[in-house]
Structures are given as structure tokens and as C-alpha cells.
Protein backbone atom coordinates (compact mmCIF):
# COMPACT_ATOMS: atom_id res chain seq x y z
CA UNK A 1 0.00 0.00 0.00
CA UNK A 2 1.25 3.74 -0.89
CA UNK A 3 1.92 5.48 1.63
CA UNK A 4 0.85 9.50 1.21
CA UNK A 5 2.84 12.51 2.24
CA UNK A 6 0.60 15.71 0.61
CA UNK A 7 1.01 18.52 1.99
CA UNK A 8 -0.04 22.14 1.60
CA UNK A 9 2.93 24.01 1.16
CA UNK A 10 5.17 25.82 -1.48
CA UNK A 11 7.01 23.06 -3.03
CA UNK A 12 10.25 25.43 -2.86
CA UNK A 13 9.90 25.58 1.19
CA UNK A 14 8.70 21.35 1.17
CA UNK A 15 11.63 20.14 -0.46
CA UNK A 16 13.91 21.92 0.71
CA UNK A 17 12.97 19.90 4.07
CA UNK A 18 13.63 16.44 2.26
CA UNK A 19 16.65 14.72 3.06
CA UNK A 20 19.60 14.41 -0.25
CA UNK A 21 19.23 11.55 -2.78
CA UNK A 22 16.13 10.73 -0.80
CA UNK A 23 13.57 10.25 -3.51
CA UNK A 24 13.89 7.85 -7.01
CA UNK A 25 11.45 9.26 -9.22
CA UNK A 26 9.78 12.64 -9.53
CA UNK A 27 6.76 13.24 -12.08
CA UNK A 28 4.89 16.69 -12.09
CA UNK A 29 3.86 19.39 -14.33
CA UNK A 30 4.38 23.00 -13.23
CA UNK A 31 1.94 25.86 -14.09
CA UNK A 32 3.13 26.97 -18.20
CA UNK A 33 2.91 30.52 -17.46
CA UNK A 34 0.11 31.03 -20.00
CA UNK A 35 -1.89 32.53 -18.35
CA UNK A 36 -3.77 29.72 -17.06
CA UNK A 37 -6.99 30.49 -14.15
CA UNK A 38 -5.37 28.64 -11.12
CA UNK A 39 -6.74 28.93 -7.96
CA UNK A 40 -3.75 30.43 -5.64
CA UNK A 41 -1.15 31.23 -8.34
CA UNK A 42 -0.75 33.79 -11.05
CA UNK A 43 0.43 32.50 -14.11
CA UNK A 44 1.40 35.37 -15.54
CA UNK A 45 5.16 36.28 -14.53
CA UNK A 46 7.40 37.84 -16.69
CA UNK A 47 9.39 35.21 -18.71
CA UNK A 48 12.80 36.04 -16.39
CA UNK A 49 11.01 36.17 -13.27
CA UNK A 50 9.40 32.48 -14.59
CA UNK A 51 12.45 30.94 -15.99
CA UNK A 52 14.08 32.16 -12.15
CA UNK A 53 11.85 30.63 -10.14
CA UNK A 54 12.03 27.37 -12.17
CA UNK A 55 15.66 27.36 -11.57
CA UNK A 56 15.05 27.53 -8.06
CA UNK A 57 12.58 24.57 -7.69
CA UNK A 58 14.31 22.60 -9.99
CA UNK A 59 18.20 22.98 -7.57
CA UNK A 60 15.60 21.80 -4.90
CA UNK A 61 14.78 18.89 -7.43
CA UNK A 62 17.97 18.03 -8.08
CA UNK A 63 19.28 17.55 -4.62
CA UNK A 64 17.00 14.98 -3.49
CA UNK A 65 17.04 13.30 -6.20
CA UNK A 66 18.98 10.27 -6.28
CA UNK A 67 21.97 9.65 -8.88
CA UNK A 68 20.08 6.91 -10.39
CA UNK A 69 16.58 8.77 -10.57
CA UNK A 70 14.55 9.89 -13.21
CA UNK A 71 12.87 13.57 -13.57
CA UNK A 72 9.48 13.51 -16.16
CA UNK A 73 8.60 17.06 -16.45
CA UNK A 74 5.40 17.38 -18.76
CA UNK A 75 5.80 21.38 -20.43
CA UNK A 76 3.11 22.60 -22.83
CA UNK A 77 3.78 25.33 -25.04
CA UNK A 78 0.68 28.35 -26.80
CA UNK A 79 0.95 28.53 -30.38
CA UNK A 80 1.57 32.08 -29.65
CA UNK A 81 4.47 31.34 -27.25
CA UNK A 82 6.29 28.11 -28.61
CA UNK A 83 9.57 28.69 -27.44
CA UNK A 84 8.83 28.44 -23.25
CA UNK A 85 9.48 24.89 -23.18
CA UNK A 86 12.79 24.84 -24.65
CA UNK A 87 13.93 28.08 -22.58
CA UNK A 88 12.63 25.66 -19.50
CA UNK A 89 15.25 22.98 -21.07
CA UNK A 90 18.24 25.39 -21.31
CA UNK A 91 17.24 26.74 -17.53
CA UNK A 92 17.40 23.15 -16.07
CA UNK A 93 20.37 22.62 -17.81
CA UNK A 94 22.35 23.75 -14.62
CA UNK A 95 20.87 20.39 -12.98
CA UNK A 96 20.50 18.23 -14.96
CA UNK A 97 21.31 16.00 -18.42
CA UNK A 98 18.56 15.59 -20.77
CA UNK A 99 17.92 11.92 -21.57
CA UNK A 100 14.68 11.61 -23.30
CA UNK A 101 12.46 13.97 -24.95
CA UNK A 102 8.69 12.62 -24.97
CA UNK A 103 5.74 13.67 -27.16
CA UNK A 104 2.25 13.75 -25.58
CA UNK A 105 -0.19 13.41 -28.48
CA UNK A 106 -3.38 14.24 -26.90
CA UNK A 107 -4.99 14.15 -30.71
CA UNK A 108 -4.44 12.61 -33.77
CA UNK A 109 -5.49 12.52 -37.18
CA UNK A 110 -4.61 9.17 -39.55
CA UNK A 111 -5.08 7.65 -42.88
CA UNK A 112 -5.82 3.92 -42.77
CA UNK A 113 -4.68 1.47 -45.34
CA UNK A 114 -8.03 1.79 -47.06
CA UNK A 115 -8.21 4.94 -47.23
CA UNK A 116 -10.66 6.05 -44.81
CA UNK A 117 -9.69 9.28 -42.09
CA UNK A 118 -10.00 8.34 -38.87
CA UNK A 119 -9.85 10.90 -35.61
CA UNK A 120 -8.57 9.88 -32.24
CA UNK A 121 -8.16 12.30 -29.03
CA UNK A 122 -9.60 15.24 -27.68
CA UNK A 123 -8.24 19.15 -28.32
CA UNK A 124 -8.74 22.34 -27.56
CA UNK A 125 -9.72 24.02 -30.97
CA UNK A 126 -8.40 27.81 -31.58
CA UNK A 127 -9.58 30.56 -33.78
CA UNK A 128 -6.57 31.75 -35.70
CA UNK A 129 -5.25 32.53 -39.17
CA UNK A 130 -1.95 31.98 -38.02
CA UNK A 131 -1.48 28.66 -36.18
CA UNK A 132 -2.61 25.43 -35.90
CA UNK A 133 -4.30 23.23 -33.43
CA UNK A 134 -1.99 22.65 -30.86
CA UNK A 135 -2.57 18.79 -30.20
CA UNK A 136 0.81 17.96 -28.18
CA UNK A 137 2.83 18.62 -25.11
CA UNK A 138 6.59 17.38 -24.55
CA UNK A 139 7.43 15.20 -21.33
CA UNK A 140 11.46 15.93 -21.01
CA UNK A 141 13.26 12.98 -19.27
CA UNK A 142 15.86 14.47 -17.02
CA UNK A 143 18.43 12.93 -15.08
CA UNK A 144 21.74 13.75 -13.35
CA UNK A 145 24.25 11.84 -15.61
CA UNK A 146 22.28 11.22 -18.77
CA UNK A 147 23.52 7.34 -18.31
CA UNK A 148 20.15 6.20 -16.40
CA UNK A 149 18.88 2.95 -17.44
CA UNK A 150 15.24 2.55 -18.15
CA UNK A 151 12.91 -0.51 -18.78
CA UNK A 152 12.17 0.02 -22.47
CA UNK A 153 9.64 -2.45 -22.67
CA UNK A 154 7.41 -1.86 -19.43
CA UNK A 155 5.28 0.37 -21.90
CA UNK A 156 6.33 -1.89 -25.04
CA UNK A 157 4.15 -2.61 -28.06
CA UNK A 158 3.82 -5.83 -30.17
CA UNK A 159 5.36 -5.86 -33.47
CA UNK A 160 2.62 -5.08 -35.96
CA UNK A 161 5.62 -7.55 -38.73
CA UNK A 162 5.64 -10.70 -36.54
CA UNK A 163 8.56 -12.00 -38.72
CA UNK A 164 10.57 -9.11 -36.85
CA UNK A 165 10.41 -11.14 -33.87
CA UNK A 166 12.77 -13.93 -35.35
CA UNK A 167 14.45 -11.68 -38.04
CA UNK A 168 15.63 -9.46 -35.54
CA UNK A 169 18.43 -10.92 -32.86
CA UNK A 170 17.91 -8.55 -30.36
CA UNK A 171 13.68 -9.35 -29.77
CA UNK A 172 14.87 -12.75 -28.27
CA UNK A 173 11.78 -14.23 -29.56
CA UNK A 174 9.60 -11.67 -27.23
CA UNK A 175 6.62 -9.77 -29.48
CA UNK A 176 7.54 -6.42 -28.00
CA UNK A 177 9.58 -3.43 -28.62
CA UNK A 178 10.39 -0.38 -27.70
CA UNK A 179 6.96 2.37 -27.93
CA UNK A 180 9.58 5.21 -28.69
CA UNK A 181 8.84 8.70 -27.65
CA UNK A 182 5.36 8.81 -29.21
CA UNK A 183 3.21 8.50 -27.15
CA UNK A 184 -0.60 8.83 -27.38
CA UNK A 185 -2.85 9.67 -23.77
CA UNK A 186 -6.27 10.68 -24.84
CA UNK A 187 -7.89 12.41 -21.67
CA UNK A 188 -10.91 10.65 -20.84
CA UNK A 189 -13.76 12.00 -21.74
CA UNK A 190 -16.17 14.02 -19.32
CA UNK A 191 -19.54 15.56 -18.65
CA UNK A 192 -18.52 18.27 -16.60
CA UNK A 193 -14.93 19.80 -15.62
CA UNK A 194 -16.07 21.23 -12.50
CA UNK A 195 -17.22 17.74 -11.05
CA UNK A 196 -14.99 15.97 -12.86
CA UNK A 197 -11.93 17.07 -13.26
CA UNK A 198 -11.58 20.16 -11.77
CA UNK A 199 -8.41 21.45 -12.24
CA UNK A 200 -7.15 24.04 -15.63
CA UNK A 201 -4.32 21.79 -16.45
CA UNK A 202 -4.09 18.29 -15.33
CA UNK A 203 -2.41 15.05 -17.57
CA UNK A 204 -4.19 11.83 -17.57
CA UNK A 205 -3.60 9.09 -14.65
CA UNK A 206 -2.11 6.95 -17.45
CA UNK A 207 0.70 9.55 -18.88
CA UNK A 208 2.17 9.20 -14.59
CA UNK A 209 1.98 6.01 -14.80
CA UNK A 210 4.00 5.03 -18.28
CA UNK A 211 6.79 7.54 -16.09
CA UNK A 212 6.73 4.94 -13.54
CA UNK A 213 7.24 1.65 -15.29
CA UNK A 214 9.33 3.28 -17.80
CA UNK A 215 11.93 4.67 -15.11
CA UNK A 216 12.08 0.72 -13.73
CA UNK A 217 9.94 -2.10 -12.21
CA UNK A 218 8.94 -1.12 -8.62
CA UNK A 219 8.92 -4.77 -7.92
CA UNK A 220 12.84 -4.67 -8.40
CA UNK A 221 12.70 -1.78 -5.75
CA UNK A 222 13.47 0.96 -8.77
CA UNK A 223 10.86 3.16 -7.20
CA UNK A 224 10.68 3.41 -3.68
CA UNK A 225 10.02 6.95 -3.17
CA UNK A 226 7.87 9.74 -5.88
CA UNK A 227 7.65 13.27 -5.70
CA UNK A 228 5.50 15.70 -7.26
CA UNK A 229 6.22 19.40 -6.36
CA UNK A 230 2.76 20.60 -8.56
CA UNK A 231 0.46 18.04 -7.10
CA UNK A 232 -3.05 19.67 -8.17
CA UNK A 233 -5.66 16.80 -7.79
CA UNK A 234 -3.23 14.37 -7.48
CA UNK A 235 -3.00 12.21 -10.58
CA UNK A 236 0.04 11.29 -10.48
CA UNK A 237 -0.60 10.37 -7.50
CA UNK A 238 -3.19 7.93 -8.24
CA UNK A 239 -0.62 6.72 -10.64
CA UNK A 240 1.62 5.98 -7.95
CA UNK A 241 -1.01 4.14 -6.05
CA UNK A 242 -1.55 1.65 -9.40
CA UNK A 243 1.93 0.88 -9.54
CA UNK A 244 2.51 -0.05 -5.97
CA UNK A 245 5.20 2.88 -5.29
CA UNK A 246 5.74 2.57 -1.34
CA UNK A 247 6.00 6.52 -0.99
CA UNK A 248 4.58 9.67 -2.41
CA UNK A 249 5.13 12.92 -1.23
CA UNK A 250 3.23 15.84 -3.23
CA UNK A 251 3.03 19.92 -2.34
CA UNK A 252 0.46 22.07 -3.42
CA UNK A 253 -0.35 25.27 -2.63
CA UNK A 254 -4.14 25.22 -3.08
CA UNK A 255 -6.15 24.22 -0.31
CA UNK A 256 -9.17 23.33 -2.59
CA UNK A 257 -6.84 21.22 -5.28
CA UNK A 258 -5.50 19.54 -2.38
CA UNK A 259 -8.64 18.58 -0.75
CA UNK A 260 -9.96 16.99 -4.29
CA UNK A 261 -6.68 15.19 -4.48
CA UNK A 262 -7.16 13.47 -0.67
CA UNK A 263 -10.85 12.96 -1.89
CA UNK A 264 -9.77 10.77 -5.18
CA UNK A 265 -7.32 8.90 -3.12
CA UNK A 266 -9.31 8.50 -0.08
CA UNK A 267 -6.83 9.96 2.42
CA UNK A 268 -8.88 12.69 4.20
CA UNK A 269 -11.62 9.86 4.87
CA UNK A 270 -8.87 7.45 6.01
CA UNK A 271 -7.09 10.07 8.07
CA UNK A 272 -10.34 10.63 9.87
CA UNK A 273 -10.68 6.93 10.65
CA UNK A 274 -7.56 6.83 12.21
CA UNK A 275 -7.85 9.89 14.39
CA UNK A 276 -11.93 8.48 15.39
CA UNK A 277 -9.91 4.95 16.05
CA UNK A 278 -7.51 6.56 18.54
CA UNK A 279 -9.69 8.53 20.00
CA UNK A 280 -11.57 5.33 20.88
CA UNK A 281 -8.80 3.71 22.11
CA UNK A 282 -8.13 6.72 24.79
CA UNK A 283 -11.27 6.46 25.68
């Protein structure tokens, strides 16, 4: 069972409490300065003031992370402002090596072999004669050495050519590769945000969770302790809970994210049993 450390806090102030090399894994998603409604924070810094206080989260990052960890940091870009993510990249550059870069496709559009169009995914259409849909985000794999080994085929696919499998030596006879950095994470779909998923800027349960395996098996003890500084309503989170990760520690500075989160994992009602149970006891 997970055990859940969420706490309402600036995640600045909260990790800088955490021991060094303490945690294996961290998966979040900061606020994209966009311009995005949150709750508590204003997302509308100037870009030095922004690319600053990412720099300063991500030393925290860095220091209790351990040598062998691995830092997923999903970064979504405007049409309007497409260059944020990469200035984010050259910022945590002080930290960190970057191992992996990751496509999110959260829509996509494909011919099939008889010809027909088929749509998959959900987007956010805009009104412009200047850009496109913008139907991805990047997940940047960061770690300390660039040298991290990962477990390829945790999120593998079967060969679609079955005579790969004995064609090619290093399949072993096993029907699965590598996915690549492709991936496609629909969001699920929904009747209403504010009841349902009520948060500006979340990424699906599922996107946490290919992190997790791909970073190691947890059964091999790869993933002992997660961290996510931007918890929000705590999907990744409930991603850690699926795959069995013994720890999670998440900060969040909105007291009405952070209550949804404890509601979807059922901590605030088992807190309360436990506090009722002692209570008992002293009684």
C-alpha cells in the first residue's frame, strides 16, 4: 500500500525539508505561465522572473534526487508562445542531463490502409489565421548523468511484422519493442470539468503512470520513493497508487486542489478513521 505525504505548502519551502538523494522518481507538471486560471497562483510572470523561479525549484529537485533517478517534467507550449518549453530545457540545464524527450499526443489525425480518415483524441480548438491546433505537449526525461537505465519495454508494443520477432536478434523471440517517444494519452472524456476534473491543467492518470514503469519495475525496488512538487488533484498520484510505489510525497499550494486530491485517493476519509480509532482507544 502507498503510503501519502501531501502537503499544503510551497514546493520550494517542502523540499527543501527532504533529506539528499532521498527520492527515485519525480513526475509533475508546473503551471506553463500562460496565463492559465489557477486557484492560488498567477500564471502570468514575466518570462525572467518564470524561468528564475524554475531554476530555483528545480536545484531543490535536483538535490534529493537520487543519482540513479529519473525527472518527467510534462511542459506545454501556446501557439503564440512556442519557445517556453525549450527556454525551461536550457534553464534546467544547470541540474540536470537531458535523456529523453517525450511527445504527448493528446490528438491525432490518420489515414488507414483503405483509405478512410479516422480521428482519435480530444483538443482544444483555436480561432486563428496563423497557427494550428496545438494537439501535443513534450514530457522531457531528465536525469543527473544522462547514463540512467530505463525498462524500455514496461510500456512496449507488439510488433505489428511478426517475422521481426525472429528476423531481428535482439527481440529474443519476445513480441515487443520499444513504444519510442510517441506517445498517445487521450484524456478521458467528461460531462462536466467542474465535477470531474476540476483542475485548468491536469495530464491523464495513465501519462504518470508510463513515467513509472518506464523509469524501472517497482517490484525490483526501482521506485521506492515519488515526488510531485505541482500536485493539483493528485493524478500522479493515483498513478503511484496503481503501480505499488511505497511513498509519495506531493506539495500544493491550493487548499481546494489539495482537498480533491485526498478525496480521489481516499486519504482525508482514512485520516479521519484513524484519528476516530484513537480517539476510541483513549477512551
Amino acid at each position: 500500500m502507498t503510503k501519502f505525504r501531501l502537503r499544503r505548502q510551497d514546493c520550494i519551502r517542502g523540499i527543501s525539508r527532504l533529506s539528499d538523494e532521498s527520492v527515485d522518481l519525480v513526475v509533475t507538471s508546473p503551471p506553463y505561465n500562460l496565463g492559465i486560471s489557477y486557484g492560488k497562483y498567477s500564471d502570468r510572470q514575466d518570462r525572467q522572473s518564470y524561468l528564475r523561479w524554475c531554476h530555483q525549484w528545480a536545484e531543490q529537485v535536483r538535490r534529493v534526487l537520487k543519482s540513479s533517478g529519473s525527472f518527467f517534467l510534462n511542459i506545454g507550449a501556446a501557439p503564440s508562445n512556442p519557445m517556453l518549453p525549450h527556454e525551461i530545457v536550457i534553464t534546467l540545464r544547470d541540474f540536470f542531463v537531458l535523456q529523453n524527450t517525450i511527445h504527448w499526443i493528446k490528438s491525432i489525425t490518420i489515414e488507414d490502409r483503405e483509405g478512410e480518415v479516422r480521428s482519435y483524441g480530444h483538443f482544444k480548438p483555436i480561432s486563428s489565421k496563423r497557427f494550428l491546433n496545438d494537439c501535443h505537449e513534450y514530457i522531457f526525461h531528465f536525469t543527473k548523468t544522462g547514463g540512467a537505465a530505463i525498462d524500455r519495454l514496461a510500456i512496449g508494443v507488439p510488433y505489428q511484422d511478426k517475422t521481426n520477432i525472429a528476423r531481428w536478434a535482439h527481440t529474443r523471440g519476445s513480441d515487443l519493442r520499444c513504444r519510442g517517444n510517441i506517445w498517445f494519452v487521450p484524456y478521458e472524456t467528461i460531462q462536466s470539468r467542474e465535477k470531474e476534473r476540476p483542475h485548468p491543467a491536469t495530464f491523464p492518470v495513465q501519462l504518470a503512470e508510463w513515467c513509472i514503469k518506464l523509469h524501472g519495475p517497482v517490484g525490483a525496488g526501482r521506485v521506492e520513493t515519488m515526488l510531485d512538487p505541482f500536485l493539483g488533484i493528485g493524478n500522479s498520484a493515483l498513478a503511484a497508487r496503481r503501480c505499488s510505489v511505497k511513498k509519495f510525497i506531493g506539495f500544493e499550494i491550493d487548499e481546494t486542489y489539495l482537498a480533491e486530491a485526498k478525496r480521489r485517493l481516499g486519504v482525508a476519509h482514512a485520516s479521519h478513521m484513524l484519528v476516530s480509532a484513537s480517539r476510541r482507544n483513549k477512551l
